[in-house]
Structure formats: structure tokens, C-alpha cells
C-alpha atoms as a PDB file:
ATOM      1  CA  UNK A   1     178.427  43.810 113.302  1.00  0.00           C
ATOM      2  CA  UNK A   2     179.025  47.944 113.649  1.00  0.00           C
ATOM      3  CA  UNK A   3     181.921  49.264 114.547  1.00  0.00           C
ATOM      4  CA  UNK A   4     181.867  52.733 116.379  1.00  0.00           C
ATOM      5  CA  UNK A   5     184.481  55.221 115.638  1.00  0.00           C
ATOM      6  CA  UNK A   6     187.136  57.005 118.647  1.00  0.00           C
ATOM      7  CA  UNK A   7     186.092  60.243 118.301  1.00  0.00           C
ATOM      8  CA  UNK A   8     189.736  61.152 118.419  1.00  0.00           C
ATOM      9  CA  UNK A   9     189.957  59.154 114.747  1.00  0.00           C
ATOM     10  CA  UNK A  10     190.516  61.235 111.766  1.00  0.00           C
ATOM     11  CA  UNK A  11     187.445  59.241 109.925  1.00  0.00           C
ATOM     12  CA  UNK A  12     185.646  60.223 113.240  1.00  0.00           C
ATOM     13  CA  UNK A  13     186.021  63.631 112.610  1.00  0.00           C
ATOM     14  CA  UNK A  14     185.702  63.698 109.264  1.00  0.00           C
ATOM     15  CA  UNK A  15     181.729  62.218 109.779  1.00  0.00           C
ATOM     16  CA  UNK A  16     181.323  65.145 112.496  1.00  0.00           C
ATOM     17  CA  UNK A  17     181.989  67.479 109.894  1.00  0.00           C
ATOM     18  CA  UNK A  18     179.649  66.095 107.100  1.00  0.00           C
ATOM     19  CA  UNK A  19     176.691  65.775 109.151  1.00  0.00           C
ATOM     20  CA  UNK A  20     177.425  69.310 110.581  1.00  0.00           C
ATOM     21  CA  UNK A  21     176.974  70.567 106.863  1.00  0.00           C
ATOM     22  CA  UNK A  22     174.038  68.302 106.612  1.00  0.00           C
ATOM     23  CA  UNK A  23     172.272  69.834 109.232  1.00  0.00           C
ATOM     24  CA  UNK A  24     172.930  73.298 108.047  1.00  0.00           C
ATOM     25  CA  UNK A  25     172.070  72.711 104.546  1.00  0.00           C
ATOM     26  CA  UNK A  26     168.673  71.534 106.365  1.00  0.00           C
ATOM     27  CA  UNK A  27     168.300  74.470 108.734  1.00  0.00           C
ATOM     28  CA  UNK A  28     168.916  77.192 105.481  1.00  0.00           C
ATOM     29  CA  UNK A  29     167.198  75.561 103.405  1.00  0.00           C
ATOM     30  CA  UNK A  30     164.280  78.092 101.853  1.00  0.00           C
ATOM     31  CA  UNK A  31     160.755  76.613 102.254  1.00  0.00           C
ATOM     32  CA  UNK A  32     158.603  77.193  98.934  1.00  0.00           C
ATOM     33  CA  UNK A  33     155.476  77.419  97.914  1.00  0.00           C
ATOM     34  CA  UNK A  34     154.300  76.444  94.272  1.00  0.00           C
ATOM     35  CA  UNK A  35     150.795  78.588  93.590  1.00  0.00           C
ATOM     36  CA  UNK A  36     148.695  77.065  90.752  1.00  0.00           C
ATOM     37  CA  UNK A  37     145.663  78.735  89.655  1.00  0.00           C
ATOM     38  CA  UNK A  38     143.719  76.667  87.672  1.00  0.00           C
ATOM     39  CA  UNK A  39     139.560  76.951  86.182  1.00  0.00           C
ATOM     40  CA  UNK A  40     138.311  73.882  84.298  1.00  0.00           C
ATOM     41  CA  UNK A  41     141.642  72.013  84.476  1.00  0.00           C
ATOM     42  CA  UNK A  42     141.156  68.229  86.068  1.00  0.00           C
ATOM     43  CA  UNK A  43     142.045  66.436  83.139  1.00  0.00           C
ATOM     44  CA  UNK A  44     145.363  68.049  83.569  1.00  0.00           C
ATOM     45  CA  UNK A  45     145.858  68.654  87.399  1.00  0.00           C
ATOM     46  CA  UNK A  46     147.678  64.808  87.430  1.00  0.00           C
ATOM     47  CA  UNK A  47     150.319  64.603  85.123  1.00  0.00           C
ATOM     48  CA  UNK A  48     151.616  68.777  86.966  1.00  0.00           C
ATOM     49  CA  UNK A  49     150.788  67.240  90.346  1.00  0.00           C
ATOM     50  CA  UNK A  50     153.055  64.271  89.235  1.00  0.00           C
ATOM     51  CA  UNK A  51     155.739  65.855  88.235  1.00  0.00           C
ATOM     52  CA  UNK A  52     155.997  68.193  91.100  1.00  0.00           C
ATOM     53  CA  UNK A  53     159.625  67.642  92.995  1.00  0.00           C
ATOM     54  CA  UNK A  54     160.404  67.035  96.429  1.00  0.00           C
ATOM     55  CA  UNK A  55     161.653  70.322  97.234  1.00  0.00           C
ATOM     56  CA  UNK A  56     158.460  72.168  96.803  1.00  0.00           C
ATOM     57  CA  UNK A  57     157.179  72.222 100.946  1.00  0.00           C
ATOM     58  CA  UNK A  58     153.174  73.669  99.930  1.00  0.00           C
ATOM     59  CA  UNK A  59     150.915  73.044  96.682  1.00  0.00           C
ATOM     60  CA  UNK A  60     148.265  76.411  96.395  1.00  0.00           C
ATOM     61  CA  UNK A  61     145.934  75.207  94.133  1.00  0.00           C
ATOM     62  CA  UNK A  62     143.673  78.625  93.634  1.00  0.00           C
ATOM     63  CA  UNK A  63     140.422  77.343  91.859  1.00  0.00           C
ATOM     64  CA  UNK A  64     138.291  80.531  89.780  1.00  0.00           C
ATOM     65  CA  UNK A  65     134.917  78.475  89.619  1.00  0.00           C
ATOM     66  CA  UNK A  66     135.825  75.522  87.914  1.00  0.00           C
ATOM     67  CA  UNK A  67     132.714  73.658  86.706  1.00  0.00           C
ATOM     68  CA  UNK A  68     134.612  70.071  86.299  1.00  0.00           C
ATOM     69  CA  UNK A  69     136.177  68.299  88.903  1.00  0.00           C
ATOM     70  CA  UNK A  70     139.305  70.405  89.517  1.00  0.00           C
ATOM     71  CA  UNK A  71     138.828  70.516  93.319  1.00  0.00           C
ATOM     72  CA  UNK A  72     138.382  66.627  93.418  1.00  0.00           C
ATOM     73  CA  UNK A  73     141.034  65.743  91.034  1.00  0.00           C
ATOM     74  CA  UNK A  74     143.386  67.920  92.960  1.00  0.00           C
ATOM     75  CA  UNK A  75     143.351  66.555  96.452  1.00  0.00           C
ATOM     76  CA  UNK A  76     142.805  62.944  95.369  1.00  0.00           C
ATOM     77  CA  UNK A  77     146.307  63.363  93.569  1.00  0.00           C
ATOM     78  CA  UNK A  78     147.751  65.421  96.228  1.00  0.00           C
ATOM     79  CA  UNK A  79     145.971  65.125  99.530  1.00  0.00           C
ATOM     80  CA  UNK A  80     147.566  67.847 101.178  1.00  0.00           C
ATOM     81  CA  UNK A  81     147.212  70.112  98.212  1.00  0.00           C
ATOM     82  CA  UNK A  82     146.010  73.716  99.806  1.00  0.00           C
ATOM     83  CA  UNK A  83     142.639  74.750  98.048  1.00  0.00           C
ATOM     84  CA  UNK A  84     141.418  78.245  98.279  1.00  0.00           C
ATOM     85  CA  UNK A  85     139.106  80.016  96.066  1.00  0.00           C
ATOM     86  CA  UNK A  86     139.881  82.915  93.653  1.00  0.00           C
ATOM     87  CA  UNK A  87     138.741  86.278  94.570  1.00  0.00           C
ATOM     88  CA  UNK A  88     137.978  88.138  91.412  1.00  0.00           C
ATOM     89  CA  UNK A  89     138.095  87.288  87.732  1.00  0.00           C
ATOM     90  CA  UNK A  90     140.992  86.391  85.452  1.00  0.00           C
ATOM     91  CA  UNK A  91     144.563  85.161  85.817  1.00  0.00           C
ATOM     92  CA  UNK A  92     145.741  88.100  87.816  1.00  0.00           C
ATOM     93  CA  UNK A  93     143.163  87.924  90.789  1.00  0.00           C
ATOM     94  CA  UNK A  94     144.223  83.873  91.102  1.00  0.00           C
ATOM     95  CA  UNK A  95     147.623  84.867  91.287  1.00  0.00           C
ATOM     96  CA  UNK A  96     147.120  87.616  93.766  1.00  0.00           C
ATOM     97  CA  UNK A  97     145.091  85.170  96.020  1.00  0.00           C
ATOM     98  CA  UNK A  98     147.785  82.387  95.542  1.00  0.00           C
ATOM     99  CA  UNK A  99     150.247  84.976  96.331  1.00  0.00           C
ATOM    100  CA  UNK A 100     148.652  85.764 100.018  1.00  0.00           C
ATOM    101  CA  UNK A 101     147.487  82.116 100.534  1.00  0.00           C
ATOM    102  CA  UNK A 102     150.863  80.634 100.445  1.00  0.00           C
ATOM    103  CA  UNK A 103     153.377  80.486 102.969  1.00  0.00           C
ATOM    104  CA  UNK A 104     157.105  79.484 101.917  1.00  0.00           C
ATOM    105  CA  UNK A 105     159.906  81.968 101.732  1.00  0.00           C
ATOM    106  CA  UNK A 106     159.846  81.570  97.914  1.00  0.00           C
ATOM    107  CA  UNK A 107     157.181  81.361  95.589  1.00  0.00           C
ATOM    108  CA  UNK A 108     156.833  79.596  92.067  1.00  0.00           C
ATOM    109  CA  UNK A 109     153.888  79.913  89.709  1.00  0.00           C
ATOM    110  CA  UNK A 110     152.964  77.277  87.134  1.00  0.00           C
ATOM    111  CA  UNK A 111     150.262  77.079  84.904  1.00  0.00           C
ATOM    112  CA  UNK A 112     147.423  74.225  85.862  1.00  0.00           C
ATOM    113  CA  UNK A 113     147.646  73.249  81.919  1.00  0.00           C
ATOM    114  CA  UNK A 114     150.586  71.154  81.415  1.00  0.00           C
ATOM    115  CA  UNK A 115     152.599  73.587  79.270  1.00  0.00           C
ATOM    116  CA  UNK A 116     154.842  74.442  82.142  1.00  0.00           C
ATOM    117  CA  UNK A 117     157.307  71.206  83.733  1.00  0.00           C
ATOM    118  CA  UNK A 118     157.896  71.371  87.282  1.00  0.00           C
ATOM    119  CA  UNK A 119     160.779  69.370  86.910  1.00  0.00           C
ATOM    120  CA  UNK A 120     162.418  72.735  86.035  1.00  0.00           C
ATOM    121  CA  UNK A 121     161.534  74.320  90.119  1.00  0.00           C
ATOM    122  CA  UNK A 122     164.811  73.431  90.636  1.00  0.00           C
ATOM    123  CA  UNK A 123     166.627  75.784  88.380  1.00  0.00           C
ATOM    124  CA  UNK A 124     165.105  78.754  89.654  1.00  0.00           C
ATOM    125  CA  UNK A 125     165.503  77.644  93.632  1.00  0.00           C
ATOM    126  CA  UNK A 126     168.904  78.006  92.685  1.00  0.00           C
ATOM    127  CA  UNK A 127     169.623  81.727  91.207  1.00  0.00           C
ATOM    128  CA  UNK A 128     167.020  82.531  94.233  1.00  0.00           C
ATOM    129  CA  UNK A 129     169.618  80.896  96.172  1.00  0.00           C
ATOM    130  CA  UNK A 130     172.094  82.623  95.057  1.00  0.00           C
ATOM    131  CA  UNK A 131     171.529  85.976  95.694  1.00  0.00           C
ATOM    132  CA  UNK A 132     168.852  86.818  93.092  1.00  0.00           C
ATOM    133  CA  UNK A 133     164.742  88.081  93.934  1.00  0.00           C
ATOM    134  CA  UNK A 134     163.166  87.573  90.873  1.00  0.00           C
ATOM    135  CA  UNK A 135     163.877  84.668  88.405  1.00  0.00           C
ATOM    136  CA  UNK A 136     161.579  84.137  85.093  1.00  0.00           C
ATOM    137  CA  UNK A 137     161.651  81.258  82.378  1.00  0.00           C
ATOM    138  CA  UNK A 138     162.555  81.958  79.184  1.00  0.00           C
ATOM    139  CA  UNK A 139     161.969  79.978  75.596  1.00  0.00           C
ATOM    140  CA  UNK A 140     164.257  81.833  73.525  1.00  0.00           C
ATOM    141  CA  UNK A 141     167.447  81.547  75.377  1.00  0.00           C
ATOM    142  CA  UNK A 142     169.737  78.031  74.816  1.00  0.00           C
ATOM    143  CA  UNK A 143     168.145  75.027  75.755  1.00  0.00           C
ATOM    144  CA  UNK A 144     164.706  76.509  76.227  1.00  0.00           C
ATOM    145  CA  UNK A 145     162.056  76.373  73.759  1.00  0.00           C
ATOM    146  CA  UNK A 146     158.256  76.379  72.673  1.00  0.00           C
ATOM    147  CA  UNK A 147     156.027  73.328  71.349  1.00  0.00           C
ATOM    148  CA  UNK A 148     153.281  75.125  71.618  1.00  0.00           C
ATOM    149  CA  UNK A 149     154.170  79.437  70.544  1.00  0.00           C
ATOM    150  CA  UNK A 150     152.174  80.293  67.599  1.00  0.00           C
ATOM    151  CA  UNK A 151     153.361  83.076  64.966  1.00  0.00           C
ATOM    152  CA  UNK A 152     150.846  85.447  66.307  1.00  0.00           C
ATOM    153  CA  UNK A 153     151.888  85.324  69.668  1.00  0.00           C
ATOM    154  CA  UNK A 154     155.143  84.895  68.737  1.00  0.00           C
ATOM    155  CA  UNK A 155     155.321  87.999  67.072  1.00  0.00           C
ATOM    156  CA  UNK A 156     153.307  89.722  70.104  1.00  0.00           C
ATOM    157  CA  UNK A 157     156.016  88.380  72.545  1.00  0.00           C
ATOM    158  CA  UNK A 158     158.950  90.329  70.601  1.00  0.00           C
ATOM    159  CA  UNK A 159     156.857  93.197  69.967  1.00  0.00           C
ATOM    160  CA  UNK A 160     156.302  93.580  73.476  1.00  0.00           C
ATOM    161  CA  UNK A 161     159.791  92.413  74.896  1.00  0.00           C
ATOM    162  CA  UNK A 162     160.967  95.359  72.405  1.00  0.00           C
ATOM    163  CA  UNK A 163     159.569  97.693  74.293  1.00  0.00           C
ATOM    164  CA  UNK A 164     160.177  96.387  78.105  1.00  0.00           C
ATOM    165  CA  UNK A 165     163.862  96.593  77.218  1.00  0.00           C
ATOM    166  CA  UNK A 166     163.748 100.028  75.624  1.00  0.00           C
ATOM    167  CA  UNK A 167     161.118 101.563  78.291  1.00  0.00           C
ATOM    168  CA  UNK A 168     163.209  99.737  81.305  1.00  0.00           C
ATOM    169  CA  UNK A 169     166.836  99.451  80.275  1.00  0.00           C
ATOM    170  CA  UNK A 170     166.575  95.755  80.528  1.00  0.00           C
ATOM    171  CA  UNK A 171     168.220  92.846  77.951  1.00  0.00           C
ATOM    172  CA  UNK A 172     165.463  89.999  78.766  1.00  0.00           C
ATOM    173  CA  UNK A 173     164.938  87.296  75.814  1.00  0.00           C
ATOM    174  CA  UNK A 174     160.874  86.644  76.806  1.00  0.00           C
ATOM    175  CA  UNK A 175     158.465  88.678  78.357  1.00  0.00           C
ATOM    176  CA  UNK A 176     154.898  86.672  78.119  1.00  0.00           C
ATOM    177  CA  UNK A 177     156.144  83.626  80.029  1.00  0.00           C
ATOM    178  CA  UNK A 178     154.490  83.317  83.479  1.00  0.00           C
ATOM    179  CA  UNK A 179     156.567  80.547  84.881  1.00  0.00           C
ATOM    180  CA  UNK A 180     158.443  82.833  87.772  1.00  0.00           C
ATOM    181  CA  UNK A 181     159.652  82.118  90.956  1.00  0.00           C
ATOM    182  CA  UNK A 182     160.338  85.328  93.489  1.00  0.00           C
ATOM    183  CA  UNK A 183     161.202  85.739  97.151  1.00  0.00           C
ATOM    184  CA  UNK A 184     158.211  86.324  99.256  1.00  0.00           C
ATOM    185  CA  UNK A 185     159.800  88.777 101.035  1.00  0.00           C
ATOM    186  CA  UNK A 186     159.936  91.560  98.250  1.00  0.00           C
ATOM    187  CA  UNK A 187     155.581  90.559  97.556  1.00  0.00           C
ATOM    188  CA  UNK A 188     154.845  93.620  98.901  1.00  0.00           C
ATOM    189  CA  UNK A 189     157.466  95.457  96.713  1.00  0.00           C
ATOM    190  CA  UNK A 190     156.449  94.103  93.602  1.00  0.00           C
ATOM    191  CA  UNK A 191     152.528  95.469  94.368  1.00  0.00           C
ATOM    192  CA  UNK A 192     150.676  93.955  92.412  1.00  0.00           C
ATOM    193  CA  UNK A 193     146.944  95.111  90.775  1.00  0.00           C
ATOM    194  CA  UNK A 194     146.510  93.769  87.596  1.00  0.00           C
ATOM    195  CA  UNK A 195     143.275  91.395  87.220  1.00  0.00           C
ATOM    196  CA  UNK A 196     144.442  89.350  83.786  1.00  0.00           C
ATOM    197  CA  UNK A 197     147.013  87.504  82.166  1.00  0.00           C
ATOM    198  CA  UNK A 198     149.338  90.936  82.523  1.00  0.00           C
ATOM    199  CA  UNK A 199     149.832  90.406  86.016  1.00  0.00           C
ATOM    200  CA  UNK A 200     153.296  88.571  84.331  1.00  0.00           C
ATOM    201  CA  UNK A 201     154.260  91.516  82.203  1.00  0.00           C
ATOM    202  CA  UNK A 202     153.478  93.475  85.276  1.00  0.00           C
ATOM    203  CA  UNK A 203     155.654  91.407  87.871  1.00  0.00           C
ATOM    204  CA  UNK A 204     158.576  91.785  85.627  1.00  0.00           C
ATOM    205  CA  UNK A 205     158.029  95.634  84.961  1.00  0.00           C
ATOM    206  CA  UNK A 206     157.893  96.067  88.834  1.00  0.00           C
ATOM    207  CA  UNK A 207     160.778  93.652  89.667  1.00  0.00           C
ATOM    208  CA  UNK A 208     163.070  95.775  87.147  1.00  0.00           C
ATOM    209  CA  UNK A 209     161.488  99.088  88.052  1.00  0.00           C
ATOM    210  CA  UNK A 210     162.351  98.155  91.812  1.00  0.00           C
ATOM    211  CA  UNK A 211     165.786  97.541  91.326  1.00  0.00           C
ATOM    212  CA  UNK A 212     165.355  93.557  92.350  1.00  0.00           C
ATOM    213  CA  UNK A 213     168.138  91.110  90.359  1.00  0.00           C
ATOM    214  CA  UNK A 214     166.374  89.614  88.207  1.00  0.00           C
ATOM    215  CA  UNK A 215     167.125  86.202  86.307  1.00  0.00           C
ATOM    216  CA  UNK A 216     166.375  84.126  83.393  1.00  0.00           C
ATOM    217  CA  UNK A 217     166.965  80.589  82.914  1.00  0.00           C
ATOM    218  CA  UNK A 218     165.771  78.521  79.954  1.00  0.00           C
ATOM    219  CA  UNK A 219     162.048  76.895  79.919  1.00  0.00           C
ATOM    220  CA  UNK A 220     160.801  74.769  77.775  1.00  0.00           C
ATOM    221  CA  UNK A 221     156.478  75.431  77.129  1.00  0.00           C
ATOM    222  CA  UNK A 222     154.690  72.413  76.187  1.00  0.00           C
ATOM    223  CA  UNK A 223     151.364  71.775  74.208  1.00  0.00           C
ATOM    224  CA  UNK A 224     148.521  72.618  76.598  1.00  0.00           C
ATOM    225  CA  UNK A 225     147.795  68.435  77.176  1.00  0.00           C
ATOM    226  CA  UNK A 226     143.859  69.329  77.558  1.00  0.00           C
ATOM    227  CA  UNK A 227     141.192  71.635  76.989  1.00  0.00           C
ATOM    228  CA  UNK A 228     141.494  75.243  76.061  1.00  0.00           C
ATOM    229  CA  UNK A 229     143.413  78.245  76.576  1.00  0.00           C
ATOM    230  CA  UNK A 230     141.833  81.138  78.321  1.00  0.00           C
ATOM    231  CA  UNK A 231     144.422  83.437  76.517  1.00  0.00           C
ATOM    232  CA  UNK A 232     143.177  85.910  73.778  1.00  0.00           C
ATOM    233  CA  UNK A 233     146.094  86.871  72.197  1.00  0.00           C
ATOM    234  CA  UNK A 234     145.322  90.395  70.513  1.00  0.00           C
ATOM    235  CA  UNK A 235     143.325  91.818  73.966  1.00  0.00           C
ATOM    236  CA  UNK A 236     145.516  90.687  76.509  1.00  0.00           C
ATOM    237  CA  UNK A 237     148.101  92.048  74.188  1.00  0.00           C
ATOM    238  CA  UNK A 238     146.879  95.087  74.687  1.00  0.00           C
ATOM    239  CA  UNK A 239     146.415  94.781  78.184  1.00  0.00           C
ATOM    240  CA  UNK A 240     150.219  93.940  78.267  1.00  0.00           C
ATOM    241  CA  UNK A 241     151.139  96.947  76.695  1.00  0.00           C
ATOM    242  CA  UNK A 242     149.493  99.127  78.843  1.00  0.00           C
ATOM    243  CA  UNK A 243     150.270  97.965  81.528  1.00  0.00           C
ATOM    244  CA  UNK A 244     154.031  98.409  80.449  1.00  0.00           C
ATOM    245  CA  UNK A 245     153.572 101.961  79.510  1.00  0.00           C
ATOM    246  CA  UNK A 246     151.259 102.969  82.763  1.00  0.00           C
ATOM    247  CA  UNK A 247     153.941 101.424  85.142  1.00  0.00           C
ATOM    248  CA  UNK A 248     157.601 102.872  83.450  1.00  0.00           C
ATOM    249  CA  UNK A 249     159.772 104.469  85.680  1.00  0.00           C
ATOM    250  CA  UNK A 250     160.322 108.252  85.779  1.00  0.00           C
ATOM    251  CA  UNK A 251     162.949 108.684  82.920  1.00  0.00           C
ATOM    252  CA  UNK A 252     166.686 109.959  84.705  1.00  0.00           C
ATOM    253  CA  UNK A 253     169.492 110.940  82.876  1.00  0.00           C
ATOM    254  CA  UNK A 254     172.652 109.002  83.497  1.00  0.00           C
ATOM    255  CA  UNK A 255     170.480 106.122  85.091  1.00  0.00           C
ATOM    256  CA  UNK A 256     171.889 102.654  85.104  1.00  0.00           C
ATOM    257  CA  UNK A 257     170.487  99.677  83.540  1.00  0.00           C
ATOM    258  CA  UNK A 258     168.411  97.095  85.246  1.00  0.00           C
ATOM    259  CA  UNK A 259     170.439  94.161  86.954  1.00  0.00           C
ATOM    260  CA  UNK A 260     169.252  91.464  84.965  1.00  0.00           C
ATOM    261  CA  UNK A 261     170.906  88.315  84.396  1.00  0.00           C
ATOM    262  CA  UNK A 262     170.596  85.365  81.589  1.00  0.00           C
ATOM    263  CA  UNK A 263     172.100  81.843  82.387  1.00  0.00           C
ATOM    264  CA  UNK A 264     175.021  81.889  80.475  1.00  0.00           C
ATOM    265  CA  UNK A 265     175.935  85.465  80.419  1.00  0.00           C
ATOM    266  CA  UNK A 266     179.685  86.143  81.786  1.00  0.00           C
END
């Protein structure tokens, strides 16, 4: 047997209240998209679509030719999973076409490979929610990490970080780390061009050069669980690097650092 409550009852009131701030956690709450780009990848595409929380509102899997069964593996695992096919070659053109495919008021980018949890999503909904644009993964602050960073690229990552932080007056821990999540809004701001793997060095260099806050909160990168990578350490390197010099800002006396933030900073 229920029992329903005077409204004149404190208790009544009390459940008014709650399921006002229910409904407008529900109304505010930002819709997101989760962009995947992925070429050769269906051996992988179910353990990410797996682990893929709740939150996430849109799946944009962006497919560059894949000759195995990445289109079929992906919507038998995720039927509503949003196909669309990469314009261009490389990384950067299947971000770019993710980018304008998906829909949400924030976007997050993930790797089709396995080396990148979505269980983590979560952690950068919630600097976006808190006031910040641009929020990146890093392995080198606490309770991130790397299973999978070899000493070449490790070295390449510092190298390269180096010189973001001198070039941009930024104090990031990781630069070559393409797990991000952003606020579709600012898209346009952070214009984006590049074709390979720096699009990420490029998103960041934009993001600081704009003046967006910018975030870090620790990642941890896996072992790729199949196939192989379609990195090239040394060339995209390079790419990287040039891409950091071509897009520095104009240098200005007196000019403040970038905002940039790492969890646990005061």
C-alpha cells in the first residue's frame, strides 16, 4: 500500500525540491558526441564500443577505407553507431569529418585501437563542465600512464612538449596524446587543416594560441589490443614540429601565459 504525502508536509516538500534539481540536472545536461576514426580496426571496434559509458548521446564512427569488416563490426555492436566516410587521407582528414558529422555540444575523440579507455569520458565531461573549452589526457601526470610509449617516442613526446611550452607559454606534461574532448562551440575557433596525426599537436597549439582554458587530466594508453599502428614516429614527428612552429603566435612583450590547468594544480 502507498501512502501519498500533504503537500503542506515537510517530507513533501523536501521531494519537490529533489526532483526539481533532477529535472534541471536533465535539462543542462551537455549532449556529446564521441568521434572515432578508425581504418582496418574490427577486431578492436568491440571491446571500445563496450566500454563506451552512458553519458556519451552519439557514436561517429568515421571509416578511411577499411578493407576488413570495420563497418559491419561497428553497427552490429552498436546499432545506432553513426557511419560516415573519411574525406581525405590520414588521421587529420577523419578527425575533421568526425568533427562536422557529429552533433553534441561536446566532442571526445578516441582512438578505434584500444589504447584509449572510454571509461575515462567522464573525467573530461567534467572540467568541460566546469568552465573549461579544451581538456586533453595526459600519461605523465599522477595516476596516468603508458603500457604501450616506446623510448623513441617517448623521447619525441618531450622533445616536442619542450618546445610547445617555450613557443606558447604553456606548462602541459604531454603533447602527442590525442584523447581530447572540446566544446563544439569554439570548432570553428580552433580551425583546423592539418591532414595527419598532427591535427593533435595542432588542436592544442590553437586552443592555447586562442586563449581557450585548457585542461589536463591523467590517461592511462594501453597496448594497441590488435593489428598495427599507422603512426611513423620520426615523420609525423616532423610533421608535429612544423606544425608547432608554422602556427606560434606573434611574440608580445609583457604577454601572459596560457590558462592551462593540470588536475591537481592549486
Amino acid at each position: 500500500m502507498s501512502t501519498t504525502l500533504p503537500e503542506s508536509t515537510p517530507a513533501r516538500r523536501a521531494d519537490d525540491r529533489l526532483l526539481r534539481r533532477a529535472g534541471d540536472r536533465a535539462r543542462t545536461r551537455h549532449t556529446v558526441s564521441l568521434v572515432v576514426p578508425a581504418r582496418d580496426e574490427a577486431r578492436n571496434i568491440p571491446w571500445v564500443f563496450e566500454q563506451i559509458p552512458r553519458c556519451v548521446d552519439e557514436v561517429v564512427l568515421v571509416d578511411g577505407e577499411s578493407r576488413d569488416a570495420t563497418l559491419r563490426m561497428a553497427t552490429h555492436c552498436l546499432p545506432a553507431v553513426r557511419t560516415v566516410r573519411q574525406r581525405g587521407h590520414g588521421k587529420g582528414s577523419a578527425l575533421r569529418t568526425g568533427f562536422e558529422a557529429a552533433t553534441g555540444e561536446y566532442i571526445v575523440m578516441i582512438d578505434a585501437d584500444g589504447s584509449m579507455s572510454p571509461g575515462e569520458i567522464p573525467h573530461y565531461l567534467h572540467f568541460l563542465d566546469h568552465g573549461y573549452d579544451f581538456v586533453k589526457g595526459s600519461r605523465y601526470l599522477a595516476g596516468g600512464g603508458s603500457l604501450d610509449l616506446t623510448v623513441v617516442r617517448s623521447l619525441g613526446n618531450r622533445a616536442l612538449l619542450a618546445v610547445v611550452n617555450r613557443l606558447y607559454g604553456a606548462r602541459l606534461t604531454d603533447l602527442c596524446y590525442g584523447y581530447c574532448a572540446f566544446r563544439r562551440s569554439f570548432l570553428e575557433t580552433l580551425d583546423l587543416r592539418s591532414t595527419g596525426f598532427e591535427i593533435e599537436a595542432e588542436m592544442v597549439a590553437h586552443a592555447l594560441r586562442s586563449g581557450l582554458r585548457l585542461a589536463e587530466v591523467p590517461s592511462l594508453e594501453l597496448p594497441r589490443r590488435n593489428g598495427q599502428s599507422h603512426l611513423h614516429a620520426v615523420s609525423d614527428g616532423r610533421r608535429v614540429l612544423r606544425t608547432l612552429i608554422a602556427e606560434r603566435p606573434p611574440r608580445k612583450d609583457g604577454a601572459r601565459p596560457a590558462q592551462t590547468k593540470a588536475v591537481g594544480e592549486r
